[in-house]
Protein backbone atom coordinates (compact mmCIF):
# COMPACT_ATOMS: atom_id res chain seq x y z
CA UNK A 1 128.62 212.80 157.38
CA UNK A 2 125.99 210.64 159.40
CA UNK A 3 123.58 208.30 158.06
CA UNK A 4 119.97 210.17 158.03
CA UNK A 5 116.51 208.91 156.30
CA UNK A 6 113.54 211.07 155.18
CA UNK A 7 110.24 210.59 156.31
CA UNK A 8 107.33 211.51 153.50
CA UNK A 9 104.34 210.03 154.80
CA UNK A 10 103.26 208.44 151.53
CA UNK A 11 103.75 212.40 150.13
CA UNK A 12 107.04 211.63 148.09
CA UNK A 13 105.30 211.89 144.71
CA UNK A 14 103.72 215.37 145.93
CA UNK A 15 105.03 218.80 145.85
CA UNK A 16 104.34 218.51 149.62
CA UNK A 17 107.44 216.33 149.67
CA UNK A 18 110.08 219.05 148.33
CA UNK A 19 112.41 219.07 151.09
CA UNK A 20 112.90 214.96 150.28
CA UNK A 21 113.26 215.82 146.64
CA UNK A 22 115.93 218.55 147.35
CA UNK A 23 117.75 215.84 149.57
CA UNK A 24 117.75 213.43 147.46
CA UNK A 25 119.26 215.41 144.79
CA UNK A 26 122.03 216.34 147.23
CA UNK A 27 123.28 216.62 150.88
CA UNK A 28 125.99 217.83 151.97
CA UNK A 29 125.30 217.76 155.69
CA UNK A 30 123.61 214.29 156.01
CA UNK A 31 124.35 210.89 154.26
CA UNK A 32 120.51 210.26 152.90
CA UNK A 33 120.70 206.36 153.09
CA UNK A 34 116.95 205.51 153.09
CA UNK A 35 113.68 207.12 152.87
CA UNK A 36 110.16 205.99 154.94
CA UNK A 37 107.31 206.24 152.22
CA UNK A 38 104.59 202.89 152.29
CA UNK A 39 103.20 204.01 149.33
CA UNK A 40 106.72 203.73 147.26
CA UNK A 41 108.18 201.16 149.55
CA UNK A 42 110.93 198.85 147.36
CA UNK A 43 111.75 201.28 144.86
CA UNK A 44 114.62 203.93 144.69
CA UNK A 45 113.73 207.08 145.65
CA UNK A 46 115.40 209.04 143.16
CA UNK A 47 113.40 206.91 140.51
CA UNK A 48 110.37 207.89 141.78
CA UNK A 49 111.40 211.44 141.60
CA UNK A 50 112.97 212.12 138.13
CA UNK A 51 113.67 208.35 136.96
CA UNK A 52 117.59 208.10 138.09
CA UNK A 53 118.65 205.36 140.39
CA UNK A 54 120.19 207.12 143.14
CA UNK A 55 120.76 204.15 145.36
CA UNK A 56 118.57 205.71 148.50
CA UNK A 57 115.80 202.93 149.25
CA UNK A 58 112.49 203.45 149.85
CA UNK A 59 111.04 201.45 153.38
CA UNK A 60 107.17 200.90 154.49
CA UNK A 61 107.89 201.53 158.17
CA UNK A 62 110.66 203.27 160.05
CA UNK A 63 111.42 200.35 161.99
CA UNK A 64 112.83 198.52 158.76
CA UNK A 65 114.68 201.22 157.75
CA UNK A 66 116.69 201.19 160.86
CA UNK A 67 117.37 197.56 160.79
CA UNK A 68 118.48 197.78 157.20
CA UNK A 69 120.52 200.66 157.40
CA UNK A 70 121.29 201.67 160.64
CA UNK A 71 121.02 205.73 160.71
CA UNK A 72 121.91 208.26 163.30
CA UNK A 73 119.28 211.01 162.69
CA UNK A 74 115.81 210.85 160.89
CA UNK A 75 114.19 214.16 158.84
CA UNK A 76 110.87 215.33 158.15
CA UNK A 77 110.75 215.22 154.45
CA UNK A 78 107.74 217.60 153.54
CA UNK A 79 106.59 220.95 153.69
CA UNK A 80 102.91 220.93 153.69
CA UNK A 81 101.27 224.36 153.05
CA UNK A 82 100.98 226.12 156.98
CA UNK A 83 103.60 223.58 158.11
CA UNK A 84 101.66 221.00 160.16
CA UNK A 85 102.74 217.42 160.30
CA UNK A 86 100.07 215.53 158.05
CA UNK A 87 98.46 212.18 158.57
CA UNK A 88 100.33 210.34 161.11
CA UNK A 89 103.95 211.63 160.64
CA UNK A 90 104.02 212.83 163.78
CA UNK A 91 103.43 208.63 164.83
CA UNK A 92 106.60 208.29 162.46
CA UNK A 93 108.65 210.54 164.70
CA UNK A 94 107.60 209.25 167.97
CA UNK A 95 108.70 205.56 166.03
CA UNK A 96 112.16 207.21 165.49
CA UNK A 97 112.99 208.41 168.78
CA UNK A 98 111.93 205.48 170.43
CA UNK A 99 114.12 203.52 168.17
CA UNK A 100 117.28 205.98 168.92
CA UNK A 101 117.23 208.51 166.36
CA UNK A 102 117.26 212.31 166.75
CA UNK A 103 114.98 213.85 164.47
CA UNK A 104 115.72 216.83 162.55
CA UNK A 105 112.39 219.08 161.31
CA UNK A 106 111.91 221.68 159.13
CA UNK A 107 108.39 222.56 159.88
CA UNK A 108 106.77 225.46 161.61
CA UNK A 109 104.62 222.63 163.94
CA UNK A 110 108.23 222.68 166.58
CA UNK A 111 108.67 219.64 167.64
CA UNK A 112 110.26 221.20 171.06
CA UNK A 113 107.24 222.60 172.03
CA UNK A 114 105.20 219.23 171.96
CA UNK A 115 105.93 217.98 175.59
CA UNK A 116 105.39 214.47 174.90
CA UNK A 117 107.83 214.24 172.43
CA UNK A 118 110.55 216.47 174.42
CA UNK A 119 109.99 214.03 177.21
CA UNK A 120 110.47 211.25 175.24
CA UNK A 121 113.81 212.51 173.50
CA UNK A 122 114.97 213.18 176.94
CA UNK A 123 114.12 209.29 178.05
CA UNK A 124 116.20 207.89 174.65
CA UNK A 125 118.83 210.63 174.75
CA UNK A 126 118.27 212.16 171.37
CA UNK A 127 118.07 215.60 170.01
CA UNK A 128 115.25 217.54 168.29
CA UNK A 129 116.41 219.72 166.14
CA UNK A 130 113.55 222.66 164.57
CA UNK A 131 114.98 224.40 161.86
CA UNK A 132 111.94 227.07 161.99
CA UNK A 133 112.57 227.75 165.27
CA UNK A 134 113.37 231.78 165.45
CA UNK A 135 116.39 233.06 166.25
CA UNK A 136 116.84 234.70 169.73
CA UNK A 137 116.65 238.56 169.00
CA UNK A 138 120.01 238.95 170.10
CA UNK A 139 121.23 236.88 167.15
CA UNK A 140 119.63 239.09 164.55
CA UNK A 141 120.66 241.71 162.29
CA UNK A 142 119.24 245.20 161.11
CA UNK A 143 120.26 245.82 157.57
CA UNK A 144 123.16 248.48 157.50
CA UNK A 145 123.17 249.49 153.66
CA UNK A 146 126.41 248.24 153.62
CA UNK A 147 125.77 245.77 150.85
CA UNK A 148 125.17 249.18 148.55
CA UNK A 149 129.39 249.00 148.36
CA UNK A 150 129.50 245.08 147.48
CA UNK A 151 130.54 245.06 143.86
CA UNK A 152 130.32 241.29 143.53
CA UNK A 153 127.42 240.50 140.92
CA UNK A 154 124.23 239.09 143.00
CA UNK A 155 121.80 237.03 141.12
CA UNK A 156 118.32 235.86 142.33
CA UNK A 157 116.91 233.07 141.37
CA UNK A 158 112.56 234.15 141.72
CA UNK A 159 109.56 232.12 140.31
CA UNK A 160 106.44 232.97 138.67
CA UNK A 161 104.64 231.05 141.71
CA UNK A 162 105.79 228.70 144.27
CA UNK A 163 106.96 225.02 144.17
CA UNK A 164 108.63 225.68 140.90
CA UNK A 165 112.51 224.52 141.65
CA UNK A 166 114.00 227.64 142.39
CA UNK A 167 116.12 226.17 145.33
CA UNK A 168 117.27 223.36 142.59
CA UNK A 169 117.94 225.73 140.01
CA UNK A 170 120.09 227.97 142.54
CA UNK A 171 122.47 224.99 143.32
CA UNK A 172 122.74 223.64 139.58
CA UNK A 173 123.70 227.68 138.55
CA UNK A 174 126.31 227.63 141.30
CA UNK A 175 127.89 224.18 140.29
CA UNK A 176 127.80 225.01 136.95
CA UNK A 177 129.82 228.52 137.54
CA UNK A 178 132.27 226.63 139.90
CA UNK A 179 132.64 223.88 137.61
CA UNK A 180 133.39 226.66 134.93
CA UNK A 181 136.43 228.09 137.06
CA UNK A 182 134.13 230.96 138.66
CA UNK A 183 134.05 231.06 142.24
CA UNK A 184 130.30 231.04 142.78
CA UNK A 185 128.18 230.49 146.19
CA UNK A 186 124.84 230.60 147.53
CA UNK A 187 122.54 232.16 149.82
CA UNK A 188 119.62 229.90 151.44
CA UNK A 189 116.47 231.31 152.35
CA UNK A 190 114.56 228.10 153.02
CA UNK A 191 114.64 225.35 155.51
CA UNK A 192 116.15 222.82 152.53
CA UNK A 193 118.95 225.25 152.39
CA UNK A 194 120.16 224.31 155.30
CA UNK A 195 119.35 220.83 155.35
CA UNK A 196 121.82 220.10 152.50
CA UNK A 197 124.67 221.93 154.06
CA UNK A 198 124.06 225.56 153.41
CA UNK A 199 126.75 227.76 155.28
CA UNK A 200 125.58 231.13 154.25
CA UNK A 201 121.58 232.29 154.79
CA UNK A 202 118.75 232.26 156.63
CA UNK A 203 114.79 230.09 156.86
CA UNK A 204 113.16 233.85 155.87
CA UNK A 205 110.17 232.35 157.05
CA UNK A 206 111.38 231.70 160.53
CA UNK A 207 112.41 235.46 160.95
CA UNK A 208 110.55 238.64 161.73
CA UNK A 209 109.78 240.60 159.31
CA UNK A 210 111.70 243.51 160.73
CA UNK A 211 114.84 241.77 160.47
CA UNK A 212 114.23 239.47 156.99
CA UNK A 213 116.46 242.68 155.03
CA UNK A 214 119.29 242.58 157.82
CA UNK A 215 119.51 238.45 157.68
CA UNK A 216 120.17 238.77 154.30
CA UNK A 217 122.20 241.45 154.00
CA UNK A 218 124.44 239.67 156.80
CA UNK A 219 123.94 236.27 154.90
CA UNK A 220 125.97 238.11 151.68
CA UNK A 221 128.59 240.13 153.12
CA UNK A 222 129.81 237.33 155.70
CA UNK A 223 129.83 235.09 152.19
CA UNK A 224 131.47 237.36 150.19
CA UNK A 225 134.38 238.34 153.29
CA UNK A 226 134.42 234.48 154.16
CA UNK A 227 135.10 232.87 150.66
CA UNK A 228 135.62 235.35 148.20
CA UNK A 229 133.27 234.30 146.42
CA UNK A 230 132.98 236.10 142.41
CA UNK A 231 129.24 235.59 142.26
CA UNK A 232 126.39 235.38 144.74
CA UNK A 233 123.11 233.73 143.68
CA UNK A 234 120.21 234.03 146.14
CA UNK A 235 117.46 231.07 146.53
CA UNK A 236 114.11 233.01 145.88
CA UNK A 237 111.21 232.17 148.16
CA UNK A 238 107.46 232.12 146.86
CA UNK A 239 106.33 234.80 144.38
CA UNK A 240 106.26 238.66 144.08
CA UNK A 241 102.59 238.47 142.96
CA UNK A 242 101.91 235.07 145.06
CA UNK A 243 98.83 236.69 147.15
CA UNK A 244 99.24 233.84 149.82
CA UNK A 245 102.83 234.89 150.25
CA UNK A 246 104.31 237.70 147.94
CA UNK A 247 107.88 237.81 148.26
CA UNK A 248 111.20 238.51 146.46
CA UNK A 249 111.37 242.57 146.82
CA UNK A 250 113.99 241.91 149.85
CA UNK A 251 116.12 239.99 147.03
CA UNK A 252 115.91 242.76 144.62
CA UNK A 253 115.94 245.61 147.23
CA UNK A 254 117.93 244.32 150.27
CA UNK A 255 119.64 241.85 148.66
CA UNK A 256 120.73 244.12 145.79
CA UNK A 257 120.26 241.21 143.29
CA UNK A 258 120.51 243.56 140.09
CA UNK A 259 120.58 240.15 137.81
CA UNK A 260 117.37 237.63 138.11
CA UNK A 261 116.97 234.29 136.59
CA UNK A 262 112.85 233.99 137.00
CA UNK A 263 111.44 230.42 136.46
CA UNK A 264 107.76 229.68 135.21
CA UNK A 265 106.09 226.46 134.46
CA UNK A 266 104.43 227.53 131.24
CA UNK A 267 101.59 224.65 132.08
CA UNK A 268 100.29 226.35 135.68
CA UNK A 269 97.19 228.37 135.00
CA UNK A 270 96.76 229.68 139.00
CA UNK A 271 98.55 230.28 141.81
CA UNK A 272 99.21 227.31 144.07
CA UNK A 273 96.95 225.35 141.61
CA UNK A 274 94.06 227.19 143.64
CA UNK A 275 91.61 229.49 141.41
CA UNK A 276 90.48 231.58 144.32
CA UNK A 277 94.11 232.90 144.12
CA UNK A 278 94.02 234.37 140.52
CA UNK A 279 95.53 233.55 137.66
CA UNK A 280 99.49 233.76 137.60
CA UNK A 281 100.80 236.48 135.65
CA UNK A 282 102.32 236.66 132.46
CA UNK A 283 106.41 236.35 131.91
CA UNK A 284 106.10 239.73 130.11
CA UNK A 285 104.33 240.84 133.27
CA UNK A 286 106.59 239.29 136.16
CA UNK A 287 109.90 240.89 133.85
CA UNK A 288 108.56 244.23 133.42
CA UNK A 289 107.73 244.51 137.19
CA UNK A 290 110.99 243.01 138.09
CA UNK A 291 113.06 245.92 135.89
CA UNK A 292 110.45 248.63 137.90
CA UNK A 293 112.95 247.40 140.94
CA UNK A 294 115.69 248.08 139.19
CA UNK A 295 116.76 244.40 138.27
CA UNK A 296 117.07 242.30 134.76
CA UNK A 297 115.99 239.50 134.39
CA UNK A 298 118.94 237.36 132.74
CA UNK A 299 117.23 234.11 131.51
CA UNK A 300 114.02 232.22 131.97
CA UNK A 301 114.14 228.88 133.40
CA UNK A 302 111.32 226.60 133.14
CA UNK A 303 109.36 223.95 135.46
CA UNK A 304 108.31 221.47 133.19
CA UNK A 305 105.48 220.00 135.24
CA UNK A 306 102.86 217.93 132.79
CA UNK A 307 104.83 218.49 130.10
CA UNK A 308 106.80 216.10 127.82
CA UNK A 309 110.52 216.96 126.43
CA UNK A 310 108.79 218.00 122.82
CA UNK A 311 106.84 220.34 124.84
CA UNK A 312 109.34 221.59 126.74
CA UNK A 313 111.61 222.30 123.83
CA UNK A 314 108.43 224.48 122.02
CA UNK A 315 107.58 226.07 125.15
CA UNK A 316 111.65 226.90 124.82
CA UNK A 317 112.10 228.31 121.68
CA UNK A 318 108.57 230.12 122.03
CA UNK A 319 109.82 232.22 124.90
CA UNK A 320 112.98 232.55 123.54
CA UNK A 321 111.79 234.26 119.98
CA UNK A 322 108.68 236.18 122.17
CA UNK A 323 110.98 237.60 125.09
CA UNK A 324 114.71 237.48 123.43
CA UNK A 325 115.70 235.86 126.43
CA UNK A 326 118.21 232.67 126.83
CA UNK A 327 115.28 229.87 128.22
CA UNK A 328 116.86 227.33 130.90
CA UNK A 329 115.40 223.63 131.31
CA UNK A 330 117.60 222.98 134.27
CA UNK A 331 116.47 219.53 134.77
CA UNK A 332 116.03 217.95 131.57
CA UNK A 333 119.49 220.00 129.67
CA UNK A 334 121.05 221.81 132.71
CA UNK A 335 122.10 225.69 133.00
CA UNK A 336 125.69 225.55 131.58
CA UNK A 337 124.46 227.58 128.24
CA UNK A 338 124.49 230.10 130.85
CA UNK A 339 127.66 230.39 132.08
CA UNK A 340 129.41 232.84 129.57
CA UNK A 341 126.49 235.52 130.62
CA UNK A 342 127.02 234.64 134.18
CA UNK A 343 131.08 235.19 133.88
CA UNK A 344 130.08 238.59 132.18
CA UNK A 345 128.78 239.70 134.94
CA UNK A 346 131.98 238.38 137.26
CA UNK A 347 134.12 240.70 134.21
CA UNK A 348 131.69 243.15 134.53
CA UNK A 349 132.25 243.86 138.15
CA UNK A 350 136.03 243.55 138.02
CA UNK A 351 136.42 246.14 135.70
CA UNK A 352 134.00 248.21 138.23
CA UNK A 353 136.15 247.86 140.88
């Protein structure tokens, strides 16, 4: 893989920064070997994000993290709400071309649409890659209903709100069933997805509406054919209550996820921290609405945001005794206590067939 660094604009501490967190936990496209952030320059980034070393340094300017570690492409680490490059990231990237790099962005603010920048790519040689930008209509799919005859077990992985890990969670559910002996794979739905070397999905917010069910439906059959996989989970995207951005019916519906694992952060009063968006509903709430789509949800997982392990361990057990539910905290214990309900539904569906 070639040598890539993030750029975070002095974000990396933020939720705005999530595409750099999910990177930094893993890629499996790029080689992450540094990370542009003044405000955490000379520290590790993967300290700064959940206190493990993970050997990816942090640099004040772009021009010393070339000279230190010499990369071949350079991506925009955040995802700011309406997908504008904030404060002078934009400088960053004109910085990185100039210096040689192609520059891979995930934001709806298309870099190949800004002539300036196009012009100078075109003067240094480099490519500009937007994830977000929309497929040509000839490359999309209607759904078909033929995922109503796939008898492999789908799982989606939804959230009480967004910005709550579900992404993360997706991945550590799939390594944990592989690592288990269970052939497990993923479906992306987001532009991080790709960015760590998703083969199978789509960025649903890059698609027209009209054709978000058929991308997905696509996205799971051509997995399914392609790898055999046993068990499919889907990365859930915002919140089906979210009033910004409801979303996760095309998982349940489309999708035919019959299984959910639904995370919560038991600490977040409102949606997006903002008031004017209401209050975020309860777990009891978010599961019974869930089963009125025909879906169960599985297990709880929890975003433990402002909350210290003693509190995430009572916050465990409490929604465990109240909803009779196995409770997930994927990032302080991991999701293998999972694993034997997980290969019940692989069983499950064998027997079906």
């Amino acid at each position: 893989m070639e040598k890539a660094i993030i750029l975070t604009n002095g974000l990396l501490a933020t939720e705005d920064a999530k595409t750099a967190h999910g990177l930094i936990r893993e890629s499996n496209r790029y080689t992450i070997a540094g990370l542009v952030d003044a405000v955490h320059a000379g520290r590790d980034a993967g300290e700064i994000l959940d206190g493990r070393s993970r050997n990816i340094p942090v640099f004040a300017t772009v021009a010393e993290a070339v000279a230190v570690v010499q990369p071949v492409h350079c991506i925009v680490g955040v995802a700011t709400s309406g997908g504008i490059f904030p404060g002078a990231l934009l400088d960053e990237v004109k910085e990185a071309i100039q210096l040689g790099l192609s520059v891979v962005n995930g934001l709806h603010d298309l870099l190949s649409d800004n002539e300036d920048i196009v012009a100078l790519a075109k003067l240094k040689g480099v490519t500009l890659t937007d994830i977000r930008r929309p497929k040509k209509m000839k490359e999309l799919h209607f759904w078909s209903g033929d995922i109503l005859s796939l008898t492999t077990p789908i799982v989606a992985v939804l959230g009480t709100d967004c910005g709550l890990g579900k992404r993360t969670t997706t991945r550590f559910l799939m390594h944990a069933c592989n690592a288990a002996g269970i052939k497990a794979a993923m479906i992306y739905t987001g532009q991080t997805g790709w960015l760590q070397g998703g083969k199978y999905g789509f960025v649903l917010d890059a698609t027209p509406n009209d054709f978000v069910s058929g991308e997905l439906e696509h996205a799971v059959l051509s997995c399914v054919k392609e790898t055999g996989a046993e068990i499919i989970f889907i990365e859930g995207q915002a919140a089906l209550r979210n009033p910004s951005g409801p979303c996760g019916a095309e998982m349940l519906i489309s999708g035919c996820a019959k299984s959910v694992v639904l995370l919560h952060a038991p600490k977040r009063e409102y949606y997006d921290f903002k008031p004017a968006l209401g209050k975020i509903h309860s777990l009891s709430s978010e599961i019974e609405l869930i089963e009125k789509y025909g879906s169960k949800v599985i297990a709880i997982a929890l975003n433990t945001e402002h909350c210290n392990l003693a509190e995430a361990e009572q916050f465990q057990k409490k929604y465990e005794t109240d909803l009779g539910l196995p409770v997930l905290l994927p990032l302080e214990k991991g999701v293998t206590t999972l694993v034997p309900v997980l290969a019940s539904l692989v069983n499950n569906s064998k027997i079906l067939i």
